[in-house]
C-alpha atoms as a PDB file:
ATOM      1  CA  UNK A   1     103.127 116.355 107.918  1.00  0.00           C
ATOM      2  CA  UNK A   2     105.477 115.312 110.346  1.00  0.00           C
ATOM      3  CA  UNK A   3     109.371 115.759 110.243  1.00  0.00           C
ATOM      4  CA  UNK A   4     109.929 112.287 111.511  1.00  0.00           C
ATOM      5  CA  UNK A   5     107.604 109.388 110.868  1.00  0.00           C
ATOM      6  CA  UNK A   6     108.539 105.566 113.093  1.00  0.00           C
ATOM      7  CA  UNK A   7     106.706 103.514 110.704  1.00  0.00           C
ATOM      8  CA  UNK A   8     108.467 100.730 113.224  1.00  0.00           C
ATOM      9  CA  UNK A   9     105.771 101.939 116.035  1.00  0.00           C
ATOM     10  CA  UNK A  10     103.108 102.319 113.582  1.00  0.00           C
ATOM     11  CA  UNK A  11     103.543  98.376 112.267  1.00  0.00           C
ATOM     12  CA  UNK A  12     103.900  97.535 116.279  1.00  0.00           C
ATOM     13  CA  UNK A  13     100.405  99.320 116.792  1.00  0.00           C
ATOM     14  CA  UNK A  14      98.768  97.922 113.915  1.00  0.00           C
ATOM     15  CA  UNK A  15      99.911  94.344 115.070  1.00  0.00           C
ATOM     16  CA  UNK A  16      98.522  95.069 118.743  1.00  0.00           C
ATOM     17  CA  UNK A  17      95.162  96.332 117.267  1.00  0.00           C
ATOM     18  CA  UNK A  18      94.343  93.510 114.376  1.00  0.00           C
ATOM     19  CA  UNK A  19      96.046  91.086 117.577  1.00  0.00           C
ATOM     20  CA  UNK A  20      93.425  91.762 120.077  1.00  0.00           C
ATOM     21  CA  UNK A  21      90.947  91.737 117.210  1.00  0.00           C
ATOM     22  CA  UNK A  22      91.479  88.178 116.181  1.00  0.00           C
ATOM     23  CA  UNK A  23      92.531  86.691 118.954  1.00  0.00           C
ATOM     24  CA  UNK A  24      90.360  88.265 121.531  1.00  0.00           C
ATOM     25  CA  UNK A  25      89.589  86.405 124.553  1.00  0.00           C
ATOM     26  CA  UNK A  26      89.464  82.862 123.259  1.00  0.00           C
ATOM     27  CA  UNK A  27      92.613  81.284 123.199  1.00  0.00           C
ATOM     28  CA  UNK A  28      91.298  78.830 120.422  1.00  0.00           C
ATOM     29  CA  UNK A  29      91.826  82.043 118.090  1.00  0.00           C
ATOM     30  CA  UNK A  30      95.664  81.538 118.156  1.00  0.00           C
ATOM     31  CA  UNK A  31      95.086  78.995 115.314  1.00  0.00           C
ATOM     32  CA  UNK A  32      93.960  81.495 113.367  1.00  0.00           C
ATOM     33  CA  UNK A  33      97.204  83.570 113.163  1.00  0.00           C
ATOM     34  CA  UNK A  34      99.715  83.282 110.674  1.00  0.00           C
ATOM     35  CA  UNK A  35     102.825  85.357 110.271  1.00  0.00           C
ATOM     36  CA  UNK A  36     106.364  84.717 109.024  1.00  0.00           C
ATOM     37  CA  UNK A  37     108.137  87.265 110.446  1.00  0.00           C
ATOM     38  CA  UNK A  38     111.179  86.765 108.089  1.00  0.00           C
ATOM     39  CA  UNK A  39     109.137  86.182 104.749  1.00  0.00           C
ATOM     40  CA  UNK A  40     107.530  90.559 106.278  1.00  0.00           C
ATOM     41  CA  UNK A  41     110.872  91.650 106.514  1.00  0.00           C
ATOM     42  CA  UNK A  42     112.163  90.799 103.208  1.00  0.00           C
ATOM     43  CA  UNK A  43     108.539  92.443 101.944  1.00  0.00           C
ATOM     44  CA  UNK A  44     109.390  95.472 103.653  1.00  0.00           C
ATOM     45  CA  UNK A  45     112.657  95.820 102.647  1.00  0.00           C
ATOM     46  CA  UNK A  46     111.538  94.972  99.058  1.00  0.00           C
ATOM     47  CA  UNK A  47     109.159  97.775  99.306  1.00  0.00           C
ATOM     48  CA  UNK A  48     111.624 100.244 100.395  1.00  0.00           C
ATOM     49  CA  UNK A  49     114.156  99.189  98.099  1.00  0.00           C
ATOM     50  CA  UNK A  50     111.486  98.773  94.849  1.00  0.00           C
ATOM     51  CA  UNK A  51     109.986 102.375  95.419  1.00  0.00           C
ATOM     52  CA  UNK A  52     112.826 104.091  95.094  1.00  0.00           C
ATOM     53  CA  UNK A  53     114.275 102.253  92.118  1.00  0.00           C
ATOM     54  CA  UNK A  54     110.785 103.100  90.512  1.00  0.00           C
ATOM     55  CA  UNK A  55     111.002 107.086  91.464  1.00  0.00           C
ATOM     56  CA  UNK A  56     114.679 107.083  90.007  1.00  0.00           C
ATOM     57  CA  UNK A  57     116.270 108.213  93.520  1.00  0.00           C
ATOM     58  CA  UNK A  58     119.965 108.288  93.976  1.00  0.00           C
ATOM     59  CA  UNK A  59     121.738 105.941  96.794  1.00  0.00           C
ATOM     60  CA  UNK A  60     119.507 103.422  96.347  1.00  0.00           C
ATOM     61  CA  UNK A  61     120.830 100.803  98.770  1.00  0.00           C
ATOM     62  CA  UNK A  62     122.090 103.498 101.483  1.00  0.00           C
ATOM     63  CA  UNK A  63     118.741 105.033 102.103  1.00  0.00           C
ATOM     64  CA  UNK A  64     117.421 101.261 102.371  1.00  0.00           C
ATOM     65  CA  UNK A  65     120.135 101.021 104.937  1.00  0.00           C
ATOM     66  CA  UNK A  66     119.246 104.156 106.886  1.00  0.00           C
ATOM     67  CA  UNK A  67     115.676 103.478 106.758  1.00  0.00           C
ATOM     68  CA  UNK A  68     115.638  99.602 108.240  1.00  0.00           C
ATOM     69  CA  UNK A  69     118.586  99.917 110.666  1.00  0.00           C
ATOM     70  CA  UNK A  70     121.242  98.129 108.916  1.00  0.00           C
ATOM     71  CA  UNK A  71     124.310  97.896 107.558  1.00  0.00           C
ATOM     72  CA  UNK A  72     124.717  98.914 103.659  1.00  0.00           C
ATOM     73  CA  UNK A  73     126.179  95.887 102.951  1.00  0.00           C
ATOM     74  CA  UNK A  74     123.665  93.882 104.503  1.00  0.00           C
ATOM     75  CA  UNK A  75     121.368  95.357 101.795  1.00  0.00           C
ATOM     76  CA  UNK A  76     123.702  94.209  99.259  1.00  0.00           C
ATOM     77  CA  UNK A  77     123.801  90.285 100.827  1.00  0.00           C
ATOM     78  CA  UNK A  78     119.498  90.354 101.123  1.00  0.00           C
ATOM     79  CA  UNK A  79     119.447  91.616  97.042  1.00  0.00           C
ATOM     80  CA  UNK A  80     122.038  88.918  95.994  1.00  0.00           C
ATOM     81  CA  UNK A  81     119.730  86.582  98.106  1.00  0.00           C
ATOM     82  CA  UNK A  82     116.598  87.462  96.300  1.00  0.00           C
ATOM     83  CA  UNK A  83     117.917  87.648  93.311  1.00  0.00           C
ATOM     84  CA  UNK A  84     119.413  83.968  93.849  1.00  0.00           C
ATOM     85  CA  UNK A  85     116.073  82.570  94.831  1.00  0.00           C
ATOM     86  CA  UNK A  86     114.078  84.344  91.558  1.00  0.00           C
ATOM     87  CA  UNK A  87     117.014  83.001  88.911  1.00  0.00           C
END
């Protein structure tokens, strides 16, 4: 396994690929595409942050931090966010 995984190129590859896949050469195709790139984000982050809640790891919201490029406190502002919008 590699030491250092950039799941960030990965996702940009699998975008290009499924892209030229669906839209191909007819522009009529672009009405087929649907992607809110915010709604991903918090998916991703959710997945990050979930998974290691679930496995019991330490620094919970740090690692998140480390992993998606922000700040830790960032973190804290898009859990008190989702946590507003499931109350």
């Amino acid at each position: 396994m590699k030491n250092h995984i950039d799941l960030g190129a990965e996702t940009v590859e699998f975008v290009r690929t499924r892209m030229e896949e669906v839209l191909g050469e007819d522009p009529q195709n672009i009405c087929r595409v649907e992607w809110n790139v915010k709604e991903v984000k918090e998916q991703i982050f959710r997945l990050f942050y979930d998974y290691q809640v679930m496995h019991g790891w330490p620094h919970v919201a740090a690692n998140t931090a480390l992993i998606l490029g922000y700040d830790h406190r960032a973190i804290n502002k898009m859990l008190k966010k989702q946590h507003s919008k499931h109350e």
